[in-house]
C-alpha atoms as a PDB file:
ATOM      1  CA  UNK A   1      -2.521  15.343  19.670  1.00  0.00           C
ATOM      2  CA  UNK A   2      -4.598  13.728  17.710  1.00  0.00           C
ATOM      3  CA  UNK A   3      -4.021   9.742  18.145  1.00  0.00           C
ATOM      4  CA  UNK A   4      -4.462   6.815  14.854  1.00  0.00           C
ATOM      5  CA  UNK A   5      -4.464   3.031  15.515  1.00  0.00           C
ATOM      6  CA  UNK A   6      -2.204   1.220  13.141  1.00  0.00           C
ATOM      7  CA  UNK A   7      -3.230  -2.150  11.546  1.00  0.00           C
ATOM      8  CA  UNK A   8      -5.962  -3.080  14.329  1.00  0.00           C
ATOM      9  CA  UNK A   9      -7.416  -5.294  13.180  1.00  0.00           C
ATOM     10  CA  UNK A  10     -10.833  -7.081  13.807  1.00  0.00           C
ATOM     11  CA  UNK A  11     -12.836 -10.307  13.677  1.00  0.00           C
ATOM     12  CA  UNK A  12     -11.074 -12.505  11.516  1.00  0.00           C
ATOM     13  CA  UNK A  13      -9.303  -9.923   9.258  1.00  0.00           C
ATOM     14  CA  UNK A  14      -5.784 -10.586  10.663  1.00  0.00           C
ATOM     15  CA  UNK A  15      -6.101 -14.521  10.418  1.00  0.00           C
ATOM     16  CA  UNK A  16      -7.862 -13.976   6.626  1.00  0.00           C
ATOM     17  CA  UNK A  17      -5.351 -11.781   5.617  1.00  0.00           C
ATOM     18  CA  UNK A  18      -2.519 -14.400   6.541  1.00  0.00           C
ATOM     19  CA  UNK A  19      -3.863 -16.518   4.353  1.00  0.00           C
ATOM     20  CA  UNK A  20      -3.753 -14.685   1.467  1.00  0.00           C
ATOM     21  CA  UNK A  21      -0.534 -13.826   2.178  1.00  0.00           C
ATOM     22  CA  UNK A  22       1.023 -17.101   2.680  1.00  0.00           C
ATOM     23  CA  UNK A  23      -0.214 -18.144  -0.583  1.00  0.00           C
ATOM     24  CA  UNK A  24       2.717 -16.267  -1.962  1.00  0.00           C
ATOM     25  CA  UNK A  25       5.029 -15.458   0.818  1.00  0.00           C
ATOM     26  CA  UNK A  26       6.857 -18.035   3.132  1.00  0.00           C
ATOM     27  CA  UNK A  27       5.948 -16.561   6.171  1.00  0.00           C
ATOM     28  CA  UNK A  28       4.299 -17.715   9.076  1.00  0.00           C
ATOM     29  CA  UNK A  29       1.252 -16.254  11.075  1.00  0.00           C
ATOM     30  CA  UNK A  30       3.854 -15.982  13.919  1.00  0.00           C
ATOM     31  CA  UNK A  31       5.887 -14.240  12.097  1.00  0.00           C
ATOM     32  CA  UNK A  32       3.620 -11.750  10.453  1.00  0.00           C
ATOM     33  CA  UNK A  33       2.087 -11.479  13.835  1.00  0.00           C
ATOM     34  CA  UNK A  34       5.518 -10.010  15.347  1.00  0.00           C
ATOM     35  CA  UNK A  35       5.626  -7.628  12.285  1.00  0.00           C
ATOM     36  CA  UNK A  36       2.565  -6.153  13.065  1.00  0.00           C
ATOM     37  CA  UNK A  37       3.205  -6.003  16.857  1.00  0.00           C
ATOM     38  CA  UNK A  38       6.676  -4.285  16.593  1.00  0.00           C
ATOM     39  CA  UNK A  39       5.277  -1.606  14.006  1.00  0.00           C
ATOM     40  CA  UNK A  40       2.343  -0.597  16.259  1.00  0.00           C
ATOM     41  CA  UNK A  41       5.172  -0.214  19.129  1.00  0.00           C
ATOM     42  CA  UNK A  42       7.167   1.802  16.911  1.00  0.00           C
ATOM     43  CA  UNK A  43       4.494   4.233  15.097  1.00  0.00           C
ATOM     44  CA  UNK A  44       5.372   6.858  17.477  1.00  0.00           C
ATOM     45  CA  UNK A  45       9.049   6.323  17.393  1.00  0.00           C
ATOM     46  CA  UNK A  46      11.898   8.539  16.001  1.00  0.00           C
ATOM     47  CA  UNK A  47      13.966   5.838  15.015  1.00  0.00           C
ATOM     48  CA  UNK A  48      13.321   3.467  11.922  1.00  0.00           C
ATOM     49  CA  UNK A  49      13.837  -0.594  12.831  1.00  0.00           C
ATOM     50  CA  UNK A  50      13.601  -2.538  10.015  1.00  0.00           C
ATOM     51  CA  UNK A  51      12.161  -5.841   9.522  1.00  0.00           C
ATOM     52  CA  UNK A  52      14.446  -8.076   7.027  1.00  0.00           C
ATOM     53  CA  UNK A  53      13.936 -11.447   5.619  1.00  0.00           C
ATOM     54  CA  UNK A  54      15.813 -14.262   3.257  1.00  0.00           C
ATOM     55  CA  UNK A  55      14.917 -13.477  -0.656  1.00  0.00           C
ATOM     56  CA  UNK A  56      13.501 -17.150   0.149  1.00  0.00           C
ATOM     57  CA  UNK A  57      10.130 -15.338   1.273  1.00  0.00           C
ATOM     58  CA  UNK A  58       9.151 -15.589  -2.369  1.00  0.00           C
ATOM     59  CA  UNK A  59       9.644 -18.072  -5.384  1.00  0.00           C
ATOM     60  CA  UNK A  60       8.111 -18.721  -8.634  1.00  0.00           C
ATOM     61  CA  UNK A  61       6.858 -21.347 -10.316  1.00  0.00           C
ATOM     62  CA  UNK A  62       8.683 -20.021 -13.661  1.00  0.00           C
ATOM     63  CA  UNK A  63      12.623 -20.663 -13.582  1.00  0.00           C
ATOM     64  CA  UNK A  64      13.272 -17.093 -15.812  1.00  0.00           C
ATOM     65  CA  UNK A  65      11.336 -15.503 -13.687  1.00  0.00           C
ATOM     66  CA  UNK A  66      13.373 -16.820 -10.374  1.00  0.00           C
ATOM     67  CA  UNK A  67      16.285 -15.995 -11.654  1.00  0.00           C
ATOM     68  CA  UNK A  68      15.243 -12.440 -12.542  1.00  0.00           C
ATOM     69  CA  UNK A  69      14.199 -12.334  -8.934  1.00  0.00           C
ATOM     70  CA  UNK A  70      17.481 -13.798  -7.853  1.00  0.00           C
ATOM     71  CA  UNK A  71      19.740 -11.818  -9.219  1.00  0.00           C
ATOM     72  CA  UNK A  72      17.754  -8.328  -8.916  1.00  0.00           C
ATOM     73  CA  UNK A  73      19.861  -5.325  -7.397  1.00  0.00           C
ATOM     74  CA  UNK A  74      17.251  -4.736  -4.798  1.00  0.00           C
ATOM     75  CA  UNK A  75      13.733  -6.369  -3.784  1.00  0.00           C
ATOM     76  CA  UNK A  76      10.760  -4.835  -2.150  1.00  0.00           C
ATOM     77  CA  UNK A  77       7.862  -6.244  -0.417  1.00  0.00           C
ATOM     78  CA  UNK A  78       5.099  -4.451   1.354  1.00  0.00           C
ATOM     79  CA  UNK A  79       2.381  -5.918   3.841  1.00  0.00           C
ATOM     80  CA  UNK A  80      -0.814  -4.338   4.051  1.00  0.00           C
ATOM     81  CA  UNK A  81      -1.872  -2.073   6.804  1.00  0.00           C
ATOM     82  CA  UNK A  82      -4.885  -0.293   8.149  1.00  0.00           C
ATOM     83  CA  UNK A  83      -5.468   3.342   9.699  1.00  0.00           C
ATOM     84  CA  UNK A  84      -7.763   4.600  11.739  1.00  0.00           C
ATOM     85  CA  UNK A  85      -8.611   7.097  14.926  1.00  0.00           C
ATOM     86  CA  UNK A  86      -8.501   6.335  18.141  1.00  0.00           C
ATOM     87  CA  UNK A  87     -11.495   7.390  19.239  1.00  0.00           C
ATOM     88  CA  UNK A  88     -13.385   3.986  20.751  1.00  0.00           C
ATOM     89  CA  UNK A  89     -15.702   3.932  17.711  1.00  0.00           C
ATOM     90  CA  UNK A  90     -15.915   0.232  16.462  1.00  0.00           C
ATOM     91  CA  UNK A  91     -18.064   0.229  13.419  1.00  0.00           C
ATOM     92  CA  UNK A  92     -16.132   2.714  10.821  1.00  0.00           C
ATOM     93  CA  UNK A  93     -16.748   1.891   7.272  1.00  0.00           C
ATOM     94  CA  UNK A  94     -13.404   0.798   5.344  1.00  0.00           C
ATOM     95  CA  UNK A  95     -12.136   2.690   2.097  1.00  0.00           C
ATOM     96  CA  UNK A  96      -9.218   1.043   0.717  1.00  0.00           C
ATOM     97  CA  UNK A  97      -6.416   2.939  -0.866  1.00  0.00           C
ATOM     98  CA  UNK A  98      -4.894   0.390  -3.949  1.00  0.00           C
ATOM     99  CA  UNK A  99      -1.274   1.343  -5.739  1.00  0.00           C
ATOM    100  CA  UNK A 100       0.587  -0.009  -7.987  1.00  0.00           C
ATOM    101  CA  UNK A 101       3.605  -2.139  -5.958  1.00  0.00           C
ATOM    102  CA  UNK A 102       6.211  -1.377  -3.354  1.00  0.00           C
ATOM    103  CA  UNK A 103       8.999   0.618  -5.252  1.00  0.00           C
ATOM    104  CA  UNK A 104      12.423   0.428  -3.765  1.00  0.00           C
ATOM    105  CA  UNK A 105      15.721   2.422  -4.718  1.00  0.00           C
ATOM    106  CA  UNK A 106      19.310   1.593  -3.645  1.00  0.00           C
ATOM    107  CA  UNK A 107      22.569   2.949  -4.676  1.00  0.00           C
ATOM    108  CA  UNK A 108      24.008  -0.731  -3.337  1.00  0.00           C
ATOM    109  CA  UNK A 109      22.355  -4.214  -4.089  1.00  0.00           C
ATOM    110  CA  UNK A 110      20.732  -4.742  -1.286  1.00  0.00           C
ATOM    111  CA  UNK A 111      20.307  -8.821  -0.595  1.00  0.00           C
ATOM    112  CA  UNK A 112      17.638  -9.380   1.811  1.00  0.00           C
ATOM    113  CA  UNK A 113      14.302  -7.827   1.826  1.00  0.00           C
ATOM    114  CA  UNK A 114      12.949  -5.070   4.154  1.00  0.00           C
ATOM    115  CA  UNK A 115       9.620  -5.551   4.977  1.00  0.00           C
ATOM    116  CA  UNK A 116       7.811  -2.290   5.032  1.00  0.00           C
ATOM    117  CA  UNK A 117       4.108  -1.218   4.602  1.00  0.00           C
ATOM    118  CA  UNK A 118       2.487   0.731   1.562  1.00  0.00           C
ATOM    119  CA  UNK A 119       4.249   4.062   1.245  1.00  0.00           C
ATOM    120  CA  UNK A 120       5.974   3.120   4.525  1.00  0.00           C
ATOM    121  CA  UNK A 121       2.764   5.031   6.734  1.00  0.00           C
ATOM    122  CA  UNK A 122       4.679   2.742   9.586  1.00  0.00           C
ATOM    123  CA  UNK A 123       7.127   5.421   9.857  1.00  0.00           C
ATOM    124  CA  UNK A 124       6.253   8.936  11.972  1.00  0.00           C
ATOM    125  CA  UNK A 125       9.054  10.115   9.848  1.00  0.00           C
ATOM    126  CA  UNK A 126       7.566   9.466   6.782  1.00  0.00           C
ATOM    127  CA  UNK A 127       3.901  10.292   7.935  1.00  0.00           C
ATOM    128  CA  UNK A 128       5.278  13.531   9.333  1.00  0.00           C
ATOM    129  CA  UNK A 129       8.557  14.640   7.216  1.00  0.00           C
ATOM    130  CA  UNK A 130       9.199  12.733   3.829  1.00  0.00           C
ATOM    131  CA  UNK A 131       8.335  14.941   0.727  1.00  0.00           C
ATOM    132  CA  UNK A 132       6.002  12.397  -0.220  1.00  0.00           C
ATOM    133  CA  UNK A 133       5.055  10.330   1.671  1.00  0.00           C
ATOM    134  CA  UNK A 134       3.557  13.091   4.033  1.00  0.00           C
ATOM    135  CA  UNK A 135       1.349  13.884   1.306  1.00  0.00           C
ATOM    136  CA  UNK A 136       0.362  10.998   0.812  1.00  0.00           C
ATOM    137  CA  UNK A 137      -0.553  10.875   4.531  1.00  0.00           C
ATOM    138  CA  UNK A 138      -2.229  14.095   4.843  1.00  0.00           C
ATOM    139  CA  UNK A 139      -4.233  12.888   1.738  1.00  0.00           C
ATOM    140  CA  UNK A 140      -5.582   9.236   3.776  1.00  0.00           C
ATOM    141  CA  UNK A 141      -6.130  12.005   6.701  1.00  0.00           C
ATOM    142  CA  UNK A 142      -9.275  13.454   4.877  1.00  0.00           C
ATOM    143  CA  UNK A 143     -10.995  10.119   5.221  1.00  0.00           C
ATOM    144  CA  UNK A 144      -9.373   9.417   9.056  1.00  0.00           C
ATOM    145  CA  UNK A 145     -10.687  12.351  10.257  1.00  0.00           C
ATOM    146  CA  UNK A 146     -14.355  11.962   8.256  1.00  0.00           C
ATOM    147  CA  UNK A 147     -14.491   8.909  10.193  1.00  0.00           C
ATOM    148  CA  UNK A 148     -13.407   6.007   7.994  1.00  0.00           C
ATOM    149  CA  UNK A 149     -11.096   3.403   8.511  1.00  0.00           C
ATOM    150  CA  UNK A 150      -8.331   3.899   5.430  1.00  0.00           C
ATOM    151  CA  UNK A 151      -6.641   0.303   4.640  1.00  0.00           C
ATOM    152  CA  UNK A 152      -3.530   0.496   2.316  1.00  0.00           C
ATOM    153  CA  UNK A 153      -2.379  -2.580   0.002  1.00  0.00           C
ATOM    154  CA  UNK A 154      -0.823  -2.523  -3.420  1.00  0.00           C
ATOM    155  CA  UNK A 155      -1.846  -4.553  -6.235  1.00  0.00           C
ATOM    156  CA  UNK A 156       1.411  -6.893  -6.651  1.00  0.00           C
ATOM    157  CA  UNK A 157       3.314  -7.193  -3.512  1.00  0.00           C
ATOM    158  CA  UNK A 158       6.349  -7.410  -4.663  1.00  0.00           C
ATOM    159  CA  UNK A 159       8.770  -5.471  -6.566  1.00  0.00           C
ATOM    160  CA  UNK A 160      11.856  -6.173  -8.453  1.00  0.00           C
ATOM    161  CA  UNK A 161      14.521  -4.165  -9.751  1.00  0.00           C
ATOM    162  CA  UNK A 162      16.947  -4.779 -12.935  1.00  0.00           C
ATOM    163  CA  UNK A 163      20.177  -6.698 -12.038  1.00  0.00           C
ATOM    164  CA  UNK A 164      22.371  -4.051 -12.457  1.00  0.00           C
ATOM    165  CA  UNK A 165      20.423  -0.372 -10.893  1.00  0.00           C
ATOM    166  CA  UNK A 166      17.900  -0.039  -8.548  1.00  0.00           C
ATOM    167  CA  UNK A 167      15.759   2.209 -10.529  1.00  0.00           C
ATOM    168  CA  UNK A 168      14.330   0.607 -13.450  1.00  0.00           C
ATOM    169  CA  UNK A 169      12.298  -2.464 -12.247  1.00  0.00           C
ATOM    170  CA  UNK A 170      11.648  -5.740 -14.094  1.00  0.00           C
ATOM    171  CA  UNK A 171       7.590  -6.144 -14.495  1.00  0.00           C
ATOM    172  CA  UNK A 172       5.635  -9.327 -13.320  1.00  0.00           C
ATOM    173  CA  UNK A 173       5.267 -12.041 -16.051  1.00  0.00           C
ATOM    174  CA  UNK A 174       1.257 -12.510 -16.537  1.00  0.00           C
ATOM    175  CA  UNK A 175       1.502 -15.706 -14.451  1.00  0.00           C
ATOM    176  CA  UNK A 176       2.467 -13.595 -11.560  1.00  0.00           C
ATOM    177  CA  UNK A 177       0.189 -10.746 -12.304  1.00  0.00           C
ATOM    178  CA  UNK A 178      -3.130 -12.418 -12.233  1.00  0.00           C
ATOM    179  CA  UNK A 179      -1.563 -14.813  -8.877  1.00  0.00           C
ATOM    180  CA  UNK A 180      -1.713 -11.527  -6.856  1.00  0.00           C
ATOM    181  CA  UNK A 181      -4.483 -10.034  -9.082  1.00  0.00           C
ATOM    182  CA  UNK A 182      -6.414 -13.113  -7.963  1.00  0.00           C
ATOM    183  CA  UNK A 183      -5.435 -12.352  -3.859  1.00  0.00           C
ATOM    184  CA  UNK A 184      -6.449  -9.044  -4.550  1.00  0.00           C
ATOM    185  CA  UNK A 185      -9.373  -9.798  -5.349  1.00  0.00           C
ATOM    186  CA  UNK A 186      -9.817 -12.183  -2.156  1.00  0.00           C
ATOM    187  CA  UNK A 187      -7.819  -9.612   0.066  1.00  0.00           C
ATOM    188  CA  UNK A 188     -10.794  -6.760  -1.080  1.00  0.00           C
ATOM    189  CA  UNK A 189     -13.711  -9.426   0.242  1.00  0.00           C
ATOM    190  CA  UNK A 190     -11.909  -9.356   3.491  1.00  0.00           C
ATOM    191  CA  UNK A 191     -12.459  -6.022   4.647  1.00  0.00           C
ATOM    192  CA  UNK A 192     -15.541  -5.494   2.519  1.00  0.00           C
ATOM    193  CA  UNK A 193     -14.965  -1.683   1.721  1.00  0.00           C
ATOM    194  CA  UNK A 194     -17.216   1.128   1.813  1.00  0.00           C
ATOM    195  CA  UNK A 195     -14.876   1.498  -1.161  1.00  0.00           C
ATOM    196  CA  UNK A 196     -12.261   1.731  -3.050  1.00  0.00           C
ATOM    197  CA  UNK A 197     -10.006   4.230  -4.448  1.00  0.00           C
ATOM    198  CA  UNK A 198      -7.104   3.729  -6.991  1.00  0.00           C
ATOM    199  CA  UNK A 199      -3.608   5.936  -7.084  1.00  0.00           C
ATOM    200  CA  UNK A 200      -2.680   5.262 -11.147  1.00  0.00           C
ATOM    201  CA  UNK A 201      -3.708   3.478 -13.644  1.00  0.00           C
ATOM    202  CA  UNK A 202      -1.887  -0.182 -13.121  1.00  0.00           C
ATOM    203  CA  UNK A 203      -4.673  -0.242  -9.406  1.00  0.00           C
ATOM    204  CA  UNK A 204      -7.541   1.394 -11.659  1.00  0.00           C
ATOM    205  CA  UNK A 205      -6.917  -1.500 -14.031  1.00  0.00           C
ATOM    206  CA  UNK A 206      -6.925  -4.204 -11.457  1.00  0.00           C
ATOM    207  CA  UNK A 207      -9.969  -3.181  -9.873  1.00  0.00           C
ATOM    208  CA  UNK A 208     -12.188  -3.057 -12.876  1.00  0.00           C
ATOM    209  CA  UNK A 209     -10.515  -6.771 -14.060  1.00  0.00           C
ATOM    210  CA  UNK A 210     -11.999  -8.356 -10.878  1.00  0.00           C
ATOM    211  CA  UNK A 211     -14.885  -6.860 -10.101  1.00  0.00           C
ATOM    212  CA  UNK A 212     -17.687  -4.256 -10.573  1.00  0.00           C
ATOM    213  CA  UNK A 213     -19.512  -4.602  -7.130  1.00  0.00           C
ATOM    214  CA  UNK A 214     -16.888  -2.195  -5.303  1.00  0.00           C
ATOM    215  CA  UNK A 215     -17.944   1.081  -4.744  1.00  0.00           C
ATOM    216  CA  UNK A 216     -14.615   2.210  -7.415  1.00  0.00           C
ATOM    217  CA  UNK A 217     -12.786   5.882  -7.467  1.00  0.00           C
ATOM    218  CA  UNK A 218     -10.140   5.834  -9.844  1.00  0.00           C
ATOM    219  CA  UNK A 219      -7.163   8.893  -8.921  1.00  0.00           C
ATOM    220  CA  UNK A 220      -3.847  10.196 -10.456  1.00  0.00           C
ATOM    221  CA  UNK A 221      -1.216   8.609  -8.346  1.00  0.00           C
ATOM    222  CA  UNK A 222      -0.143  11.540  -5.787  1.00  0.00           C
ATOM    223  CA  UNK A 223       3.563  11.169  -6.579  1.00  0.00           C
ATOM    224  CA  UNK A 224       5.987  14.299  -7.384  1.00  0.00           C
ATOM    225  CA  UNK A 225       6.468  12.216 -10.801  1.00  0.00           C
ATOM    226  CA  UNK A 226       2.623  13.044 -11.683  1.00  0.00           C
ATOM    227  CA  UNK A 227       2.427  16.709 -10.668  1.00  0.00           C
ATOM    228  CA  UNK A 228       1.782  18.197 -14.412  1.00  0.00           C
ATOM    229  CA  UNK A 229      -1.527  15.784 -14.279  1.00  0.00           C
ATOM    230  CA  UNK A 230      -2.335  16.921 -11.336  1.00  0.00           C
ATOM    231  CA  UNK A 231      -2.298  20.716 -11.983  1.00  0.00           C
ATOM    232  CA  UNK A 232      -3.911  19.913 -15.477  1.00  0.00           C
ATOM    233  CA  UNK A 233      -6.827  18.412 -13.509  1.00  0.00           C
ATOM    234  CA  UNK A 234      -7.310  21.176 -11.123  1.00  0.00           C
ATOM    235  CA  UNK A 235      -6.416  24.011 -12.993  1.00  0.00           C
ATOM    236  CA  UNK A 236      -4.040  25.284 -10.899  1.00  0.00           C
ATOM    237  CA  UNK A 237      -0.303  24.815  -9.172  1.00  0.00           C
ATOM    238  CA  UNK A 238      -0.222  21.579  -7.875  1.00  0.00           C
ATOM    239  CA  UNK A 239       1.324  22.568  -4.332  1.00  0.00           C
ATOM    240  CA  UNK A 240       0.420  20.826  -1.430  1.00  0.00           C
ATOM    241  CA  UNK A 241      -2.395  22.790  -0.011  1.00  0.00           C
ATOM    242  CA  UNK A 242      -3.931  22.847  -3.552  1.00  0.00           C
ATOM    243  CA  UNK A 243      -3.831  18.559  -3.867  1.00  0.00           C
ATOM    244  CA  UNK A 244      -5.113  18.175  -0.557  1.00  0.00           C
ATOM    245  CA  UNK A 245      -8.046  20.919  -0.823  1.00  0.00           C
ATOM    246  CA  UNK A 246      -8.714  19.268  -4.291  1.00  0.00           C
ATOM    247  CA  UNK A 247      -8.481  15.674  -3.320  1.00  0.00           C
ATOM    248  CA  UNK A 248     -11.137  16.409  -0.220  1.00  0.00           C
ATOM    249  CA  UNK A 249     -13.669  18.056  -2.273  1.00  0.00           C
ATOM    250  CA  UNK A 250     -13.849  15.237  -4.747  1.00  0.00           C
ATOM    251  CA  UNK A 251     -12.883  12.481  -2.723  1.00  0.00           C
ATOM    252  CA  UNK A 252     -15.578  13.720  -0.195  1.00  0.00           C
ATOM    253  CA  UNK A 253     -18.467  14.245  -3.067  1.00  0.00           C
ATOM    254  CA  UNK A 254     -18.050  10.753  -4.331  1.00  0.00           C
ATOM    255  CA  UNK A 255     -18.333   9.242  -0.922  1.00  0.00           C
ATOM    256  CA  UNK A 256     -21.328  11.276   0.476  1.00  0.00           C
ATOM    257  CA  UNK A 257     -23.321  10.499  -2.635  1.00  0.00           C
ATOM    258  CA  UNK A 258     -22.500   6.528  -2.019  1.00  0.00           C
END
């Protein structure tokens, strides 16, 4: 069976990437430490355990936008995360996978947060089972097993939903925008990537607003929600085995010709 290592990290990544983070989160290395620590335990794991904290974890300088934040039905915050085989190699290039944010959906308001990871990769049961999010796995699994470290982060790392659903979400005022645009940007320089690739058009966006010296591959997000652009683009059904074929012959071209 073939074996991944889950967010190990190296040199100073983990202590660089705390810092970024804790320019908008109240959390402390400690903390994010045990995070880490418990998920690598639990990537094998049946069960889900779920890592909650206070709504306190984030505030905003602008008062409307607190109490938008405040009184939102449910909240969602991912922390980055980084895959790769375990296979003793130690000098993999990084490609970095960018979304949009870290959608949530409750049929209940829901008032702390649940800390999860971009599309929740944490989880065997969503690498293995979830409609989409096993896509989205088998997708990052092209450039695992080609030998690249895959790190996942979303341009704003938080999400907020209107006060009275959880589906419709309330965007980022400008002033928070460009604060995580801004750690993006630093969060990128980290792990200085081989490069990057964009799901949507929000991450494409980001990307060129920072930066031109990334390596940049702009894709349709893989969602359900976009499968008419993706059988436009390939000309054919957009079924699983069809996006995955698709997405390695591309994704693969771009990257050899680097």
């Amino acid at each position: 069976m073939t074996q991944y290592l889950f967010s190990n990290f190296k040199d100073n990544e983990f202590e660089n990437l705390f810092q970024q983070l804790a320019n908008v989160f109240s959390i402390s290395q400690k903390q994010l430490t045990e995070i880490y620590e418990e998920m690598r335990k639990g990537f094998e794991r049946e069960d889900c355990i779920e890592y909650n904290f206070s709504r306190s974890i984030f505030h905003s300088s602008n008062e409307c936008f607190q109490k938008l934040y405040d009184d939102a039905w449910i909240i969602g915050v991912d922390i980055p995360s980084i895959l790769e085989l375990n296979n003793n190699i130690q000098d993999k290039k990084t490609i970095v996978i960018l979304g949009q944010d870290p959608r949530r959906q409750s049929d209940k308001r829901v008032e702390e947060i649940e800390i999860a990871t971009p599309y929740a990769l944490h989880l065997k049961y969503c690498r293995e089972k979830h409609r989409s999010t096993r896509l989205y796995f088998d997708l990052i699994k092209v450039l695992l097993e080609q030998g690249y470290r895959v790190y996942l982060t979303d341009v704003f790392k938080i999400w907020i939903s209107q006060s009275d659903n959880g589906i419709y979400h309330t965007p980022l005022i400008k002033q928070e925008q460009e604060r995580f645009i801004k750690i993006l940007k630093l969060e990128l320089e980290i792990f200085e990537p081989h490069a990057v690739i964009t799901w949507g058009q929000v991450a494409s966006d980001a990307v060129n607003s920072i930066t031109s010296s990334f390596n940049h591959f702009k894709f349709p997000h893989p969602s359900p929600a976009n499968n008419h652009t993706w059988s436009k683009m390939m000309g054919k059904p957009a079924t699983r085995a069809n996006r995955i074929d698709f997405w390695q012959e591309k994704v693969m071209s771009f990257l050899n010709n680097l």
